[in-house]
Protein backbone atom coordinates (compact mmCIF):
# COMPACT_ATOMS: atom_id res chain seq x y z
CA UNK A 1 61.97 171.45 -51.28
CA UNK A 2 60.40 173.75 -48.56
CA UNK A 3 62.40 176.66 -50.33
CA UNK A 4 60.60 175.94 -53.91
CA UNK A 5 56.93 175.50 -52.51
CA UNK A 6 57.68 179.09 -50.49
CA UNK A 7 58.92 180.68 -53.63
CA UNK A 8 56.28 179.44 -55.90
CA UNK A 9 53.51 180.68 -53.05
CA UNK A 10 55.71 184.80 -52.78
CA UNK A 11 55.40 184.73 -56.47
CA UNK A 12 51.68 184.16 -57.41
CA UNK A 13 51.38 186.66 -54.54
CA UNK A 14 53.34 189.16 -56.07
CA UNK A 15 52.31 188.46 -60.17
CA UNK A 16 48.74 188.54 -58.03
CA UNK A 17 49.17 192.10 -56.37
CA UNK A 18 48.76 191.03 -53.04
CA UNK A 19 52.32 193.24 -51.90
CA UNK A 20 55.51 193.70 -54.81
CA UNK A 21 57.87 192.14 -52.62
CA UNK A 22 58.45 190.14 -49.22
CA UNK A 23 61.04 188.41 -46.78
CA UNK A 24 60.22 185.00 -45.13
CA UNK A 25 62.28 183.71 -43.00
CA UNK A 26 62.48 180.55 -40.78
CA UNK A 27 64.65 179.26 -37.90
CA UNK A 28 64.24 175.94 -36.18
CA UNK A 29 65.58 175.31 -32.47
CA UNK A 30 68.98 174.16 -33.09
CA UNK A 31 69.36 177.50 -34.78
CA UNK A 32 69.33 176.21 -38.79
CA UNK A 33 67.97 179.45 -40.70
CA UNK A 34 66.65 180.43 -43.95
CA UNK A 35 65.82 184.24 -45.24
CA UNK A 36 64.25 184.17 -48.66
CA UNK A 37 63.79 187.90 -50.26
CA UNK A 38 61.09 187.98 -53.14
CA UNK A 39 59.80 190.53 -55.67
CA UNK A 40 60.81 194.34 -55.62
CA UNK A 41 59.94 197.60 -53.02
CA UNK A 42 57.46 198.78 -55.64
CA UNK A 43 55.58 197.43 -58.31
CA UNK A 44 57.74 199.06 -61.21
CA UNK A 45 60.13 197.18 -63.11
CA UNK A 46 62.95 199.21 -62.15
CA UNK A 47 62.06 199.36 -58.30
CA UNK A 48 64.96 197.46 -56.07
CA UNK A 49 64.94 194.18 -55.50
CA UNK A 50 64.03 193.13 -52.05
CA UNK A 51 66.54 191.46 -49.79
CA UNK A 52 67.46 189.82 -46.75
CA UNK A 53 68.06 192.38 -44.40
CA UNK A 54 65.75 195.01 -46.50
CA UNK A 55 64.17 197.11 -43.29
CA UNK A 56 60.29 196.94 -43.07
CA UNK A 57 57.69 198.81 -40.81
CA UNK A 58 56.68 195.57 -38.28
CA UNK A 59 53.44 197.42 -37.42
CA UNK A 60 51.37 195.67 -34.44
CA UNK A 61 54.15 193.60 -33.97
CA UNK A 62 55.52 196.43 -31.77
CA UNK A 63 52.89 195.22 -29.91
CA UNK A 64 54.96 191.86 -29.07
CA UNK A 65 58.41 192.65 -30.02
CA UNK A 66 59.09 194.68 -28.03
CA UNK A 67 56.40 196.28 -25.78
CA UNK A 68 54.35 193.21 -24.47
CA UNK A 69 57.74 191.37 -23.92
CA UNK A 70 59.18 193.86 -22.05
CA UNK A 71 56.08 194.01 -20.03
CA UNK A 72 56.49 189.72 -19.66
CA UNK A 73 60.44 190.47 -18.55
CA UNK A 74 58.89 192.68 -15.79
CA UNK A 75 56.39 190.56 -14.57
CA UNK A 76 59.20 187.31 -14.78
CA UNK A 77 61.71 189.76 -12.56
CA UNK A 78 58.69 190.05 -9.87
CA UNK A 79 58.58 194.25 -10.65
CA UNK A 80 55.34 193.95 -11.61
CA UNK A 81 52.29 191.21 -11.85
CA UNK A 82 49.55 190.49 -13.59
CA UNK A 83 46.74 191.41 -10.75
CA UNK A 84 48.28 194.96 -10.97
CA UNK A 85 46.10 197.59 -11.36
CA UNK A 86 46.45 200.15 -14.27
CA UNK A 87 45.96 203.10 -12.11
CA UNK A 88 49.05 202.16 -9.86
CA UNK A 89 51.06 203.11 -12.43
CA UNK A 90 49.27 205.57 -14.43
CA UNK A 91 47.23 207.32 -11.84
CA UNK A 92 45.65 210.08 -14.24
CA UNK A 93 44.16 207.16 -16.21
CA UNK A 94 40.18 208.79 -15.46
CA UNK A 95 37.75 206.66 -17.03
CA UNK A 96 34.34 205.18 -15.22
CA UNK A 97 36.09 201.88 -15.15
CA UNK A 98 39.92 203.29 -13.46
CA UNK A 99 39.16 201.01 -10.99
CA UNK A 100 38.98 197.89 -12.83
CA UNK A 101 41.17 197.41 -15.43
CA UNK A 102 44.40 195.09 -14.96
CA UNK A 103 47.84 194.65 -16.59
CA UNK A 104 46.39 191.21 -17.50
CA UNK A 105 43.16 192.93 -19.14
CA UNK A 106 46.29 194.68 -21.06
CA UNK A 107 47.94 191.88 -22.23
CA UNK A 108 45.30 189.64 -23.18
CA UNK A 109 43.40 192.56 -25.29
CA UNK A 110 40.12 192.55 -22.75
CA UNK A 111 39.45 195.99 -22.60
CA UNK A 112 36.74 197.82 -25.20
CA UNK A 113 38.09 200.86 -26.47
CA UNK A 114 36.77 200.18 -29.73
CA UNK A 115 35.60 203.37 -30.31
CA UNK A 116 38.94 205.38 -29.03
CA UNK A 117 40.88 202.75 -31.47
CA UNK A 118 38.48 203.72 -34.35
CA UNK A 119 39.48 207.56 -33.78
CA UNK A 120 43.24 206.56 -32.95
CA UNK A 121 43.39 204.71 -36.54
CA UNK A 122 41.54 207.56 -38.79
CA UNK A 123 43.77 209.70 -40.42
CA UNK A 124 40.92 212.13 -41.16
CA UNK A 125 40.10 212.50 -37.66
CA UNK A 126 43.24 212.73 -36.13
CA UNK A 127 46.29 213.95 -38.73
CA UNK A 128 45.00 217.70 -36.94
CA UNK A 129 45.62 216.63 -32.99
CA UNK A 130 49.09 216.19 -30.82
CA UNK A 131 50.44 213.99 -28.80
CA UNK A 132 48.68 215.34 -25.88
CA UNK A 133 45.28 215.26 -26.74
CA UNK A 134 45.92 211.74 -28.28
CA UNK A 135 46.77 211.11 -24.95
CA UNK A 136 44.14 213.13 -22.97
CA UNK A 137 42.02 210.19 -25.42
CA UNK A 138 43.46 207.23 -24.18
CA UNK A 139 43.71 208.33 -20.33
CA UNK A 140 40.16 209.63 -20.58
CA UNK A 141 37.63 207.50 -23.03
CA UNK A 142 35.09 204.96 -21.77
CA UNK A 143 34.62 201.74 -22.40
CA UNK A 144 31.55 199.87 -23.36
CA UNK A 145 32.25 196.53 -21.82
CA UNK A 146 33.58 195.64 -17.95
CA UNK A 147 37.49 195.17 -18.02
CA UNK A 148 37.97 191.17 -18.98
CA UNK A 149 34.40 190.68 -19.93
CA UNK A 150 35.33 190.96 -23.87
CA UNK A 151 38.19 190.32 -26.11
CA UNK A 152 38.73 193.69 -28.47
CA UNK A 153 41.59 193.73 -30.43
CA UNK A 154 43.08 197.41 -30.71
CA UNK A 155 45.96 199.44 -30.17
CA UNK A 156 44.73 200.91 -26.81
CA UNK A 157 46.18 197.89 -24.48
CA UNK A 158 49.60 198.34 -25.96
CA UNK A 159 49.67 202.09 -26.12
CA UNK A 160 48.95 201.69 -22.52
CA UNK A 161 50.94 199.29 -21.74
CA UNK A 162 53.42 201.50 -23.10
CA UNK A 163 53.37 204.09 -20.63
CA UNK A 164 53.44 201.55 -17.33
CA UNK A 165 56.76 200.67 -18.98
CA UNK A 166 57.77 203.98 -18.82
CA UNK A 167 56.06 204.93 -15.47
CA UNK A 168 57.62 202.01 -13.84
CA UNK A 169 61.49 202.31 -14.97
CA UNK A 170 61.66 205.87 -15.76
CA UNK A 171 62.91 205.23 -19.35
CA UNK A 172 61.15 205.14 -23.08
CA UNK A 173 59.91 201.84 -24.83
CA UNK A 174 62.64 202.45 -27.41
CA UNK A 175 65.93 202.63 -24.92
CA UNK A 176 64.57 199.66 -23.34
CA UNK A 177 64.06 197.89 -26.08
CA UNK A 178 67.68 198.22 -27.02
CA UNK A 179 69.39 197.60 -23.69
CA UNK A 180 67.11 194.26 -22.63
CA UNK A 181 66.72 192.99 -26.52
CA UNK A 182 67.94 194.26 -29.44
CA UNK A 183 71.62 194.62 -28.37
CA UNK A 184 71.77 191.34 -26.53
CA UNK A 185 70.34 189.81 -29.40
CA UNK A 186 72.60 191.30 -32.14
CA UNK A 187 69.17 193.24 -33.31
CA UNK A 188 71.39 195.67 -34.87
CA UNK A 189 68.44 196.37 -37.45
CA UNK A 190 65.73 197.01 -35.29
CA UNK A 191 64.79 200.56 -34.22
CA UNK A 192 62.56 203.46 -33.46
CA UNK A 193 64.18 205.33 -35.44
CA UNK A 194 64.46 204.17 -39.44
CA UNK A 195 65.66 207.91 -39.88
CA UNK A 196 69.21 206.41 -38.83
CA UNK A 197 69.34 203.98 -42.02
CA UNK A 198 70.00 204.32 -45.48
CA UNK A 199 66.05 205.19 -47.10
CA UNK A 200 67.42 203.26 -49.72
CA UNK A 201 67.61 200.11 -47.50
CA UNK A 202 63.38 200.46 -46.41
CA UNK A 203 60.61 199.45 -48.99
CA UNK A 204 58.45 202.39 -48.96
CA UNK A 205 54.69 201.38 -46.87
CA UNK A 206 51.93 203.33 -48.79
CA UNK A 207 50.91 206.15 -50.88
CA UNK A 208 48.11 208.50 -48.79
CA UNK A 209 46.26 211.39 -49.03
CA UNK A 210 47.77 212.97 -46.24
CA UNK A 211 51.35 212.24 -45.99
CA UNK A 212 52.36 211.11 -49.97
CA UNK A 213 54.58 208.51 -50.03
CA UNK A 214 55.18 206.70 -46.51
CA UNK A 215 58.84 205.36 -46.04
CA UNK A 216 61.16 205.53 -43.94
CA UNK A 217 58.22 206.83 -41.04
CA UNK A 218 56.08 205.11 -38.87
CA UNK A 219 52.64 204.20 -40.92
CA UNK A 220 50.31 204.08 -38.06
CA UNK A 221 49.02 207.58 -38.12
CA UNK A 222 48.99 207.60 -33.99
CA UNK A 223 52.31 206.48 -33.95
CA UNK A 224 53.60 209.01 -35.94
CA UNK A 225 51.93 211.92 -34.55
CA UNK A 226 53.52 210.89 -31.30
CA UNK A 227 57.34 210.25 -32.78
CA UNK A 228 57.04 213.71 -34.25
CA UNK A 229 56.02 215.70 -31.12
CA UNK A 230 58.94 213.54 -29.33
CA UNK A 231 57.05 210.73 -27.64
CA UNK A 232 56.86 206.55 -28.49
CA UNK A 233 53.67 204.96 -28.21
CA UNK A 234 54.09 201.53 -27.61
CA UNK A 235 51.67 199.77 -30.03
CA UNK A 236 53.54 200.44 -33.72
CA UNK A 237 56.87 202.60 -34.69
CA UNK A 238 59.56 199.13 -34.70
CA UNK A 239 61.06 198.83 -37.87
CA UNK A 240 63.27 195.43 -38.42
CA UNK A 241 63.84 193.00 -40.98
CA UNK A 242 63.30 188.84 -41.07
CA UNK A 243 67.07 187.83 -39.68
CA UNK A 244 66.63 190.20 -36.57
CA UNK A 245 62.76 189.09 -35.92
CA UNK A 246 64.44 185.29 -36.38
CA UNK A 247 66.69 186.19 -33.51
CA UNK A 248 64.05 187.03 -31.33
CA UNK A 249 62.25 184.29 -32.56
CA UNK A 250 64.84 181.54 -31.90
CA UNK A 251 65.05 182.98 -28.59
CA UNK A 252 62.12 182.18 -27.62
CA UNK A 253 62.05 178.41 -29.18
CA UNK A 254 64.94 177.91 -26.99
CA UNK A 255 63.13 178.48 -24.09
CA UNK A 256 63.89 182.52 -23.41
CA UNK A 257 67.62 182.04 -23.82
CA UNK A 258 70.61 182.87 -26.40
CA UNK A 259 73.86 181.92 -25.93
CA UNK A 260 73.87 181.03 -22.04
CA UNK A 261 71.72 184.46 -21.60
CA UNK A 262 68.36 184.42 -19.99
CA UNK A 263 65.49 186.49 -21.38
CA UNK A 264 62.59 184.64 -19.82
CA UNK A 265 61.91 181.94 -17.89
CA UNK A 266 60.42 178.69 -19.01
CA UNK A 267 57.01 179.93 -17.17
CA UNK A 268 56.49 183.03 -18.64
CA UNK A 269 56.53 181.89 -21.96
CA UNK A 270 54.15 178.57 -21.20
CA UNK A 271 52.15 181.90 -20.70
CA UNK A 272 52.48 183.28 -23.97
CA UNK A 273 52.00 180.20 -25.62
CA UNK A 274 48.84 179.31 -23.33
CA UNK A 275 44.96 180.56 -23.47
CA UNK A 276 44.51 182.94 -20.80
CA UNK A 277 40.85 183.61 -21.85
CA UNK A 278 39.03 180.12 -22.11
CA UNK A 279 36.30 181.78 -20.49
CA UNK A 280 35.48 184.24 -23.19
CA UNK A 281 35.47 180.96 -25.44
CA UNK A 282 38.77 182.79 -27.86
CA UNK A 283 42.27 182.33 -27.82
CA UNK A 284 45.03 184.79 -26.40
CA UNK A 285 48.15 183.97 -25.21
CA UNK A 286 50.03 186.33 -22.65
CA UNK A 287 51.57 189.41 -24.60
CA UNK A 288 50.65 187.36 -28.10
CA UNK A 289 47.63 186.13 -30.55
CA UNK A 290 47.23 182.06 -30.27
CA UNK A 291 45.89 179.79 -32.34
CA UNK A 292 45.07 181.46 -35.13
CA UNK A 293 44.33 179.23 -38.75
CA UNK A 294 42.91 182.16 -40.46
CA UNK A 295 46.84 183.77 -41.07
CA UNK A 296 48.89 180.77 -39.29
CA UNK A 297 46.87 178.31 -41.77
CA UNK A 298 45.50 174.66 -40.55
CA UNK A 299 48.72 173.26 -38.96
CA UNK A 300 48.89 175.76 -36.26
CA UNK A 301 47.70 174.53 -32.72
CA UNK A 302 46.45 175.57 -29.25
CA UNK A 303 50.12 176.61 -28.64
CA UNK A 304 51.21 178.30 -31.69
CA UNK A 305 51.50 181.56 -31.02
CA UNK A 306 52.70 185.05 -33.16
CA UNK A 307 51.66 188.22 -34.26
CA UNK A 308 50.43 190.18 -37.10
CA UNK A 309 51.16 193.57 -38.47
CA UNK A 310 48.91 195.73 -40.62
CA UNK A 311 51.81 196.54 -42.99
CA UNK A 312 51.70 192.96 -44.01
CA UNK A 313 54.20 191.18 -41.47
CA UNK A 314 53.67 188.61 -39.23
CA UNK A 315 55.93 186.37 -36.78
CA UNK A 316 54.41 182.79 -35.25
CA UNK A 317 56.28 180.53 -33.15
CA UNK A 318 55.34 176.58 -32.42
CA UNK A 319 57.81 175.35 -29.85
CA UNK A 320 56.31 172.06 -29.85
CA UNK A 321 57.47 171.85 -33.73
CA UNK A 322 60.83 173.11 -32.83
CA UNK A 323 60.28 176.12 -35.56
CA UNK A 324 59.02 179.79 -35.85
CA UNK A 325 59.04 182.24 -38.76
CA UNK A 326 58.78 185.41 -39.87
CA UNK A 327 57.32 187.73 -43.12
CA UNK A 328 57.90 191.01 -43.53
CA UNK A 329 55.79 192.94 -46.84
CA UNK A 330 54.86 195.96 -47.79
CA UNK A 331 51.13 194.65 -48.70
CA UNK A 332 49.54 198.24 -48.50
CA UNK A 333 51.88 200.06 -51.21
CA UNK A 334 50.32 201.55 -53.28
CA UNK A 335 47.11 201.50 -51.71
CA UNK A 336 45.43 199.54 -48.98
CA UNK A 337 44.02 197.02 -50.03
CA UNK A 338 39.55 196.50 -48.79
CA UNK A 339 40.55 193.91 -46.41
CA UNK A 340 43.42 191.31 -45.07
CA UNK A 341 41.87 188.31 -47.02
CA UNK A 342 44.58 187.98 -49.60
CA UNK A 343 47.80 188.64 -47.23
CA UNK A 344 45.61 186.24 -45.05
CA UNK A 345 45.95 183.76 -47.64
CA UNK A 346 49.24 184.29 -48.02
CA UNK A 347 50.45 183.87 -44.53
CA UNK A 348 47.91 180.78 -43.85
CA UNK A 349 49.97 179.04 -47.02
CA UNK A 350 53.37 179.50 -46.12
CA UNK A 351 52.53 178.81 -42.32
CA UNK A 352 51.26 175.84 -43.49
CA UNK A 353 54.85 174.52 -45.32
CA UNK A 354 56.54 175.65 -42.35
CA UNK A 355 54.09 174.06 -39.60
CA UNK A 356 53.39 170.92 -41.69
């Protein structure tokens, strides 16, 4: 059974260190579910056990769920379009290339601000600044590379993305989110703001030299510079757990609608779910990764498309297959680990049971 292969895969994971505990879940287009919990919050034998709706920090699924999508809503409601400039929206955006850089370039991850993202993600170099110089940063670095010349993952597209949200409907990422998704979807678990759950209910994240032990708080150090001086950025901060990422999820396989309520329409998400940089000879769907075998394992295709967190979560969805899924870890507790290979490993295995 699917349930016995998953469970023997979470727990040579967890006997191998790779995270003390996890959530997958899986939900199939006529709405059949399964939530598995595995393993414990913490690696001591008297840590709680980890369970269905046990809360998790999503990480760069933010990204998706719910900033990119609420960008995708916008552009399927004809408020605002791809061939947009940045600048319309966020006319203090200053860099040499203000000119040139779309909502598309956005979406699809084709700006370079690999440099800004490396300063944005240090804890040493930024744990001293605010908000407002982070965002002096991000309204004011260069890039290396033309706008859609180069596909660079990093938080910058979201984070701006982000504020064109804001700039265009006069309200914050995280009301939105809950008005055009996580109420209409029964998302009762998803939020900005973990502070408003039980602790006990949220596995802690990590152990660092800066903040001690992270739970209950954004991880991304960005992130949580801005939710302390009052502001969302829009590329972490969602914490959720497997049946309310399902939701979304099913959502989607049923072609952007949930009990006789639209999300999207049947075009936007042939966007997601299609390459929008063939050029650039990679893979990116609209708003999401695509077709990716190194964490959605060899049974993933040119439509499969999902996204990952740093935390050790991830969310793919294969409408062809009828199925999407969801894992939600805590992979960096204690410690980071040197690199994703092992939660890779993980996620490629169980994607591969799901997607076989």
């Amino acid at each position: 059974m699917m349930e016995d292969r998953i469970a023997e895969i979470a727990g040579a994971a967890i006997e191998g260190h790779t995270f003390p505990g996890c959530v997958v879940g899986v939900v199939r287009k006529d709405g059949e579910r399964l939530i598995l919990p595995f393993g414990h919050f913490t690696y001591e034998p008297s840590s709680p056990a980890v369970r269905a709706n046990s809360m998790y920090d999503t990480a760069s699924i933010t990204k998706s769920i719910p900033t990119g999508s609420l960008c995708l809503q916008m552009i399927d409601q004809g408020k605002l379009k791809v061939t947009d400039k940045l600048i319309d929206y966020v006319p203090e955006f200053n860099n040499s290339d203000r000119e040139n850089v779309l909502i598309k370039h956005l979406l699809t991850y084709t700006i370079d601000g690999y440099g800004l993202a490396s300063t944005l993600d240090g804890r040493d170099t930024i744990q001293s600044k605010t908000a407002e110089q982070l965002l002096h940063l991000l309204l004011t670095h260069d890039f290396e590379k033309r706008p859609g010349t180069v596909f660079k993952y990093t938080n910058i597209p979201a984070a701006l993305l982000g504020l064109v949200i804001e700039r265009l409907t006069g309200k914050t990422i995280d009301v939105l989110a809950d008005e055009h998704f996580f109420v209409p979807l029964g998302m009762s678990r998803s939020t900005f703001y973990p502070e408003k759950f039980p602790i006990e209910e949220i596995p802690p994240t990590e152990i660092d030299s800066w903040r001690g032990e992270v739970r209950g708080a954004v991880h991304d150090e960005s992130a949580y510079i801005a939710k302390r001086d009052g502001k969302i950025f829009g590329h972490a901060g969602l914490f959720s757990t497997a049946g309310d990422i399902l939701s979304f999820l099913g959502m989607l396989l049923d072609g952007g609608t949930l009990s006789g309520k639209r999300f999207f329409s049947e075009d936007i998400i042939r966007h997601m779910e299609t390459n929008q940089i063939p050029e650039l000879n990679d893979f990116t769907g609209l708003g999401w990764e695509l077709n990716q075998p190194r964490y959605m394992g060899k049974y993933c295709g040119e439509h499969t498309f999902g996204k990952t967190g740093f935390t050790g979560t991830l969310c793919v969805v294969d409408r062809q297959k009828g199925v999407a899924y969801a894992i939600l870890s805590n992979r960096i507790y204690p410690k980071r680990a040197k690199d994703s290979s092992a939660i890779n490993a993980f996620r490629a295995a169980i994607g591969e049971i799901i997607l076989s």
